[in-house]
C-alpha atoms as a PDB file:
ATOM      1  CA  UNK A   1      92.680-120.337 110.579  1.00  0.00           C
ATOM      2  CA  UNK A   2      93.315-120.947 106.849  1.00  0.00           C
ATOM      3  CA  UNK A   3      96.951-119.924 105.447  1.00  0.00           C
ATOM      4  CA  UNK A   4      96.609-120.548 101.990  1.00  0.00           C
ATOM      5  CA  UNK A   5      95.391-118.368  98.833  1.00  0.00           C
ATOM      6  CA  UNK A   6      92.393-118.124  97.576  1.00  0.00           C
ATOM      7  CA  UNK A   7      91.712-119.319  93.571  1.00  0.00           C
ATOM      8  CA  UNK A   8      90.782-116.057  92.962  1.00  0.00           C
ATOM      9  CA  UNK A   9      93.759-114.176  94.427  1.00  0.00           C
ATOM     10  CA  UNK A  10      95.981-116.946  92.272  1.00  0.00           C
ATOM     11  CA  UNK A  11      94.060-115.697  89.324  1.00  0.00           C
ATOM     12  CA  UNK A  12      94.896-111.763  89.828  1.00  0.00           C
ATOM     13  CA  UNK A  13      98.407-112.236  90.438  1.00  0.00           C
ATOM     14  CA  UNK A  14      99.048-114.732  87.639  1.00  0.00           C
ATOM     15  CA  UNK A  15      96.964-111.955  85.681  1.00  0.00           C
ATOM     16  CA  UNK A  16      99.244-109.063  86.665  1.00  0.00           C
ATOM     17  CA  UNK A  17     102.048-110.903  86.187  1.00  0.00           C
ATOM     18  CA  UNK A  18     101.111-111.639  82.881  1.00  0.00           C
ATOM     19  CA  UNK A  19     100.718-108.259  81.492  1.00  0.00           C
ATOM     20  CA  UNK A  20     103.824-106.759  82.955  1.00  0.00           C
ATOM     21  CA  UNK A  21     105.534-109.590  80.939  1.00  0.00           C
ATOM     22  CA  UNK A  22     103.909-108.675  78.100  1.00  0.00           C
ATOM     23  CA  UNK A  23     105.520-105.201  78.201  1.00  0.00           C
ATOM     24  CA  UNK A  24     108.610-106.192  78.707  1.00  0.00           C
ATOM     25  CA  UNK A  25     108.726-108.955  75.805  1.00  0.00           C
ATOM     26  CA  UNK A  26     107.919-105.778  73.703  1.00  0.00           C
ATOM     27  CA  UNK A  27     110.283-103.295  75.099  1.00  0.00           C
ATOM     28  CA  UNK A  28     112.748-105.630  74.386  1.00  0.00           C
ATOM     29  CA  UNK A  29     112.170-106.909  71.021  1.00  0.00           C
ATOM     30  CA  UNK A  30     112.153-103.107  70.197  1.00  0.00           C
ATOM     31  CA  UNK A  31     115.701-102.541  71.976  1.00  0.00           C
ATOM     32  CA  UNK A  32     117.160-105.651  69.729  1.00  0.00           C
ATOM     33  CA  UNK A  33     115.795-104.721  67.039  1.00  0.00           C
ATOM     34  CA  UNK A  34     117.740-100.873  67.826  1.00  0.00           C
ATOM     35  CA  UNK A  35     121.122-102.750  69.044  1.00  0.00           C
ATOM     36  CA  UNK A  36     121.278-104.827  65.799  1.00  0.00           C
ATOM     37  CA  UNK A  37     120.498-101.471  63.551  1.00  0.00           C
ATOM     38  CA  UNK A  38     123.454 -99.614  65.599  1.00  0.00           C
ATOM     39  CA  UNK A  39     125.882-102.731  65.352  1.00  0.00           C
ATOM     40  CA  UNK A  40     125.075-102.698  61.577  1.00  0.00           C
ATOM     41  CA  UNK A  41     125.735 -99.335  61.260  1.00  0.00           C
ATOM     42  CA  UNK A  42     129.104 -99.121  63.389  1.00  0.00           C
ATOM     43  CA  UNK A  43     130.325-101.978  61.441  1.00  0.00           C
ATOM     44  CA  UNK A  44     129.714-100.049  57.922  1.00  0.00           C
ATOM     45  CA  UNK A  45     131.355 -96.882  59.133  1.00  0.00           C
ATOM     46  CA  UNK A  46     133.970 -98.946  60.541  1.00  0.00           C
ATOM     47  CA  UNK A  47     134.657-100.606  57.277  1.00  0.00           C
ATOM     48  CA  UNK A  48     134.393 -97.291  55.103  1.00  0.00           C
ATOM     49  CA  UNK A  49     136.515 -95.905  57.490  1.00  0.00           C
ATOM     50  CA  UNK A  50     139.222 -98.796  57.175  1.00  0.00           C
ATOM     51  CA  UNK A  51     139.083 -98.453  53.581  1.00  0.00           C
ATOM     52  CA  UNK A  52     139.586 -94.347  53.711  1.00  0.00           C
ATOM     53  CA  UNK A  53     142.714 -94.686  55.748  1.00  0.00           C
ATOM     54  CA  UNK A  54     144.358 -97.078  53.601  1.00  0.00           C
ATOM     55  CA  UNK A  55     143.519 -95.521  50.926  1.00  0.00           C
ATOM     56  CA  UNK A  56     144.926 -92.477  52.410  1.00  0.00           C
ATOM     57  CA  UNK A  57     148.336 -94.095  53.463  1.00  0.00           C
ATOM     58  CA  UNK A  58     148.683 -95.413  49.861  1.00  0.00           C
ATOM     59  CA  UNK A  59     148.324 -91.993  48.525  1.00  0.00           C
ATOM     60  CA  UNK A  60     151.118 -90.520  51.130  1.00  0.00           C
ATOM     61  CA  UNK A  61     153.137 -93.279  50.104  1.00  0.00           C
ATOM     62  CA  UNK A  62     152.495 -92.947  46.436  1.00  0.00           C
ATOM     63  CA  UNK A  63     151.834 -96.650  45.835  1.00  0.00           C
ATOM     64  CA  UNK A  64     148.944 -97.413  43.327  1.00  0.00           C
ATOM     65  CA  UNK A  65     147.547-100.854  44.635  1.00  0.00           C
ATOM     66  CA  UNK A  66     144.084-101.920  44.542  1.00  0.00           C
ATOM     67  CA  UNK A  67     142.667-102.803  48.227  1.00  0.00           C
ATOM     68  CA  UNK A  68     141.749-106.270  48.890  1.00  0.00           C
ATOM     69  CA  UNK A  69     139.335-106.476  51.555  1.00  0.00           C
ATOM     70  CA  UNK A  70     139.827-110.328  52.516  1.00  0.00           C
ATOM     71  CA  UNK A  71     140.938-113.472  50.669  1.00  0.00           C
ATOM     72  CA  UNK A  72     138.046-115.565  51.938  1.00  0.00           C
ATOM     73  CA  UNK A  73     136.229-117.604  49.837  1.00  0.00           C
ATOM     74  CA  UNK A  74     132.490-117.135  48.763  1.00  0.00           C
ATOM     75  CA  UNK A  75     129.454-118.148  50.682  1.00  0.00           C
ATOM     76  CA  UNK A  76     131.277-119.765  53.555  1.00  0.00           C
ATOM     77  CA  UNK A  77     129.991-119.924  57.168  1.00  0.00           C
ATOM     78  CA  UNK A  78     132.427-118.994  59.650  1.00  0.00           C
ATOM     79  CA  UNK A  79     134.823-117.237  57.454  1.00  0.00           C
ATOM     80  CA  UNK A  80     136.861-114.342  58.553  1.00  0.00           C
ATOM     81  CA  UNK A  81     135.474-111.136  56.148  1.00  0.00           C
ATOM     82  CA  UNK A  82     137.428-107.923  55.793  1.00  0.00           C
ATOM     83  CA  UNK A  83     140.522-109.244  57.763  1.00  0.00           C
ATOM     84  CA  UNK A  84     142.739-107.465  55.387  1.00  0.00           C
ATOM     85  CA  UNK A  85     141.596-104.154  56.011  1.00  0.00           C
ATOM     86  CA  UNK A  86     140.145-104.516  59.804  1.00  0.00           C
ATOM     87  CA  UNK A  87     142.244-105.644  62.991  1.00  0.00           C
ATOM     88  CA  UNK A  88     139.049-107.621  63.969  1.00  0.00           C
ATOM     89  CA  UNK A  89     137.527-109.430  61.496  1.00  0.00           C
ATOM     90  CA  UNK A  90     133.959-109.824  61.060  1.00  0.00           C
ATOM     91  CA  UNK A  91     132.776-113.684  60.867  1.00  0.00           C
ATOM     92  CA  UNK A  92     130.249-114.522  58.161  1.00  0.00           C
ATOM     93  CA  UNK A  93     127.450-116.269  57.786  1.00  0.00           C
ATOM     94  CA  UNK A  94     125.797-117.899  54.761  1.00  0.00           C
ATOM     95  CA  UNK A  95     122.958-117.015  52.611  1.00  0.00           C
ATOM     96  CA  UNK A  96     121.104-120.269  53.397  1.00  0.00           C
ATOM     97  CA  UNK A  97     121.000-119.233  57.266  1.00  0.00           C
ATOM     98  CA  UNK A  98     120.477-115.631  57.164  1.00  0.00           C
ATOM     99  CA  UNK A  99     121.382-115.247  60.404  1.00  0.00           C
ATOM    100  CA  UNK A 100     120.563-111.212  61.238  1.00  0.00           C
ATOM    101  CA  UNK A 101     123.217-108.897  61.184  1.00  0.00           C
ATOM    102  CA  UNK A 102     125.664-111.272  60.373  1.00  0.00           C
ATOM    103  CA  UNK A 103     127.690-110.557  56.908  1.00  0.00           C
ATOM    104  CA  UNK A 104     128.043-112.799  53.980  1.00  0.00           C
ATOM    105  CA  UNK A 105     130.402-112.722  51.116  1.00  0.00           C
ATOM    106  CA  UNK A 106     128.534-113.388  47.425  1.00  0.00           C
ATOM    107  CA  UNK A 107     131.139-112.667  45.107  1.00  0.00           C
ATOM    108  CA  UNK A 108     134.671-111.457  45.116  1.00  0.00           C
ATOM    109  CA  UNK A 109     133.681-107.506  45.519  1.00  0.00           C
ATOM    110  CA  UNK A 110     130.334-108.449  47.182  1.00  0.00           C
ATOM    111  CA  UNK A 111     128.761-108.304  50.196  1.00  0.00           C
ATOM    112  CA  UNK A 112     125.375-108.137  52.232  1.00  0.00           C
ATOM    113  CA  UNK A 113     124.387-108.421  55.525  1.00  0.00           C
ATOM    114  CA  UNK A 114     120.300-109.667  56.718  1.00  0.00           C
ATOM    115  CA  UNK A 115     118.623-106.967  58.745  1.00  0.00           C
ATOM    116  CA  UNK A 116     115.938-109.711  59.648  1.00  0.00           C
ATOM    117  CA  UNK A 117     114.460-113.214  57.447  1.00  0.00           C
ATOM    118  CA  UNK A 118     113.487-111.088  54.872  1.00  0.00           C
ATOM    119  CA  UNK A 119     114.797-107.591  54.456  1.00  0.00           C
ATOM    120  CA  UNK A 120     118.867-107.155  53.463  1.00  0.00           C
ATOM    121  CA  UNK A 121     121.690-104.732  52.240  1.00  0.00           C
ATOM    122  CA  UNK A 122     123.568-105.169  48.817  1.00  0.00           C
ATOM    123  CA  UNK A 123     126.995-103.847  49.116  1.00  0.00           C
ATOM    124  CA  UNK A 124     130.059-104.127  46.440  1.00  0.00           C
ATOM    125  CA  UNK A 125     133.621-102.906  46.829  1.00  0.00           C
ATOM    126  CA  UNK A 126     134.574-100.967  43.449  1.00  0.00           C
ATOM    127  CA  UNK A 127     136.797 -97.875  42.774  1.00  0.00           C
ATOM    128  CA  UNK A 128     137.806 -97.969  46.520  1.00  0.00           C
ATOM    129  CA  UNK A 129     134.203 -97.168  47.545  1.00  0.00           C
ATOM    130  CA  UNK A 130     131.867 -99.456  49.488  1.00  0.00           C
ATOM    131  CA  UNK A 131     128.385 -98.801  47.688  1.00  0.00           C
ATOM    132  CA  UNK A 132     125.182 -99.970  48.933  1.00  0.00           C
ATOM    133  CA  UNK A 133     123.507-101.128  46.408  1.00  0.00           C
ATOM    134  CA  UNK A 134     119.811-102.160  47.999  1.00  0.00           C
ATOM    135  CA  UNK A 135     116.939 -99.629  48.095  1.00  0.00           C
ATOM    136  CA  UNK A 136     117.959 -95.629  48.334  1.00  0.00           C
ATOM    137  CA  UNK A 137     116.193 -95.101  51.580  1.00  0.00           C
ATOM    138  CA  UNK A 138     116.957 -98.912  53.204  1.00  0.00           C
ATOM    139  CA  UNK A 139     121.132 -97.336  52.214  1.00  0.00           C
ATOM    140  CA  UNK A 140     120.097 -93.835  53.688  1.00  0.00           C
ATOM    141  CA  UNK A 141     118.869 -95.188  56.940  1.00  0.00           C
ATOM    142  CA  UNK A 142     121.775 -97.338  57.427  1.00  0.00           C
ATOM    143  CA  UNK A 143     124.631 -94.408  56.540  1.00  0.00           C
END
C-alpha cells in the first residue's frame, strides 16, 4: 500500500495555499497602509494640541513668548523633533531616506512627514499655528 501523495494532490494544495496568501498579502498592505494614515494623523492632532495648551497657559499667565517647538538641528536622522512642546518626542528621519511616516525637520519653522516614496505633507510653524501647506485635499484628509 502506497503512503505518499500524489503530484497532483501536491499541485492543489500548493495551489490553494497560494491564493489564500495572496489575500492576505493584500489585506495587509491595505491595513498598513490605514495604521500609518491613523499614526500620522494622531501625531498632528497631538502636536496642534500641544501647541493649543501652551499657548493657552501662556495666555493665563500673561507671558508673551513665542513657542519653540524643538532646538534640533535641520535635516538630521535620529533627531528628537518637537521635544519642547511634547513629553515624547518624535524621532526624525531625513529627506534622503524618506522613510514613511517618519518626520523630518527642513528649516527652523518647517516640517514634513512622507506618506509613502513619493507623496508628502508640507507643514510650517508660524503665528502659533501648525499649517499644512501641501495640497488642500492631501491637508483635509489628514485633519
Amino acid at each position: 500500500m502506497n503512503k505518499g501523495f500524489t503530484l497532483l494532490e501536491l499541485i492543489v494544495v500548493l495551489v490553494i495555499v497560494s491564493i489564500i496568501a495572496g489575500f492576505a498579502f493584500f489585506k495587509f498592505k491595505d491595513t498598513y497602509t490605514y495604521s500609518n494614515k491613523t499614526k500620522i494623523k494622531s501625531e498632528i492632532a497631538l502636536i496642534r494640541n500641544s501647541i493649543q495648551k501652551l499657548n493657552t497657559q501662556n495666555i493665563l499667565k500673561n507671558i508673551d513668548d513665542t513657542i519653540k517647538l524643538d532646538d534640533e538641528p535641520v535635516n538630521l536622522e535620529n533627531s528628537q523633533l518637537f521635544k519642547n512642546i511634547l513629553d515624547f518626542p518624535l524621532v526624525s528621519t531625513t529627506t534622503g531616506k524618506k522613510e514613511e511616516s517618519k518626520w523630518i525637520k527642513t528649516s527652523s519653522n518647517s516640517y514634513m512627514i512622507y506618506l509613502d516614496e513619493n507623496d508628502f505633507l508640507k507643514f510650517k510653524y508660524e503665528d502659533g499655528i501648525f499649517k499644512c501647506l501641501s495640497e488642500t485635499t492631501l491637508c483635509k484628509e489628514f485633519e
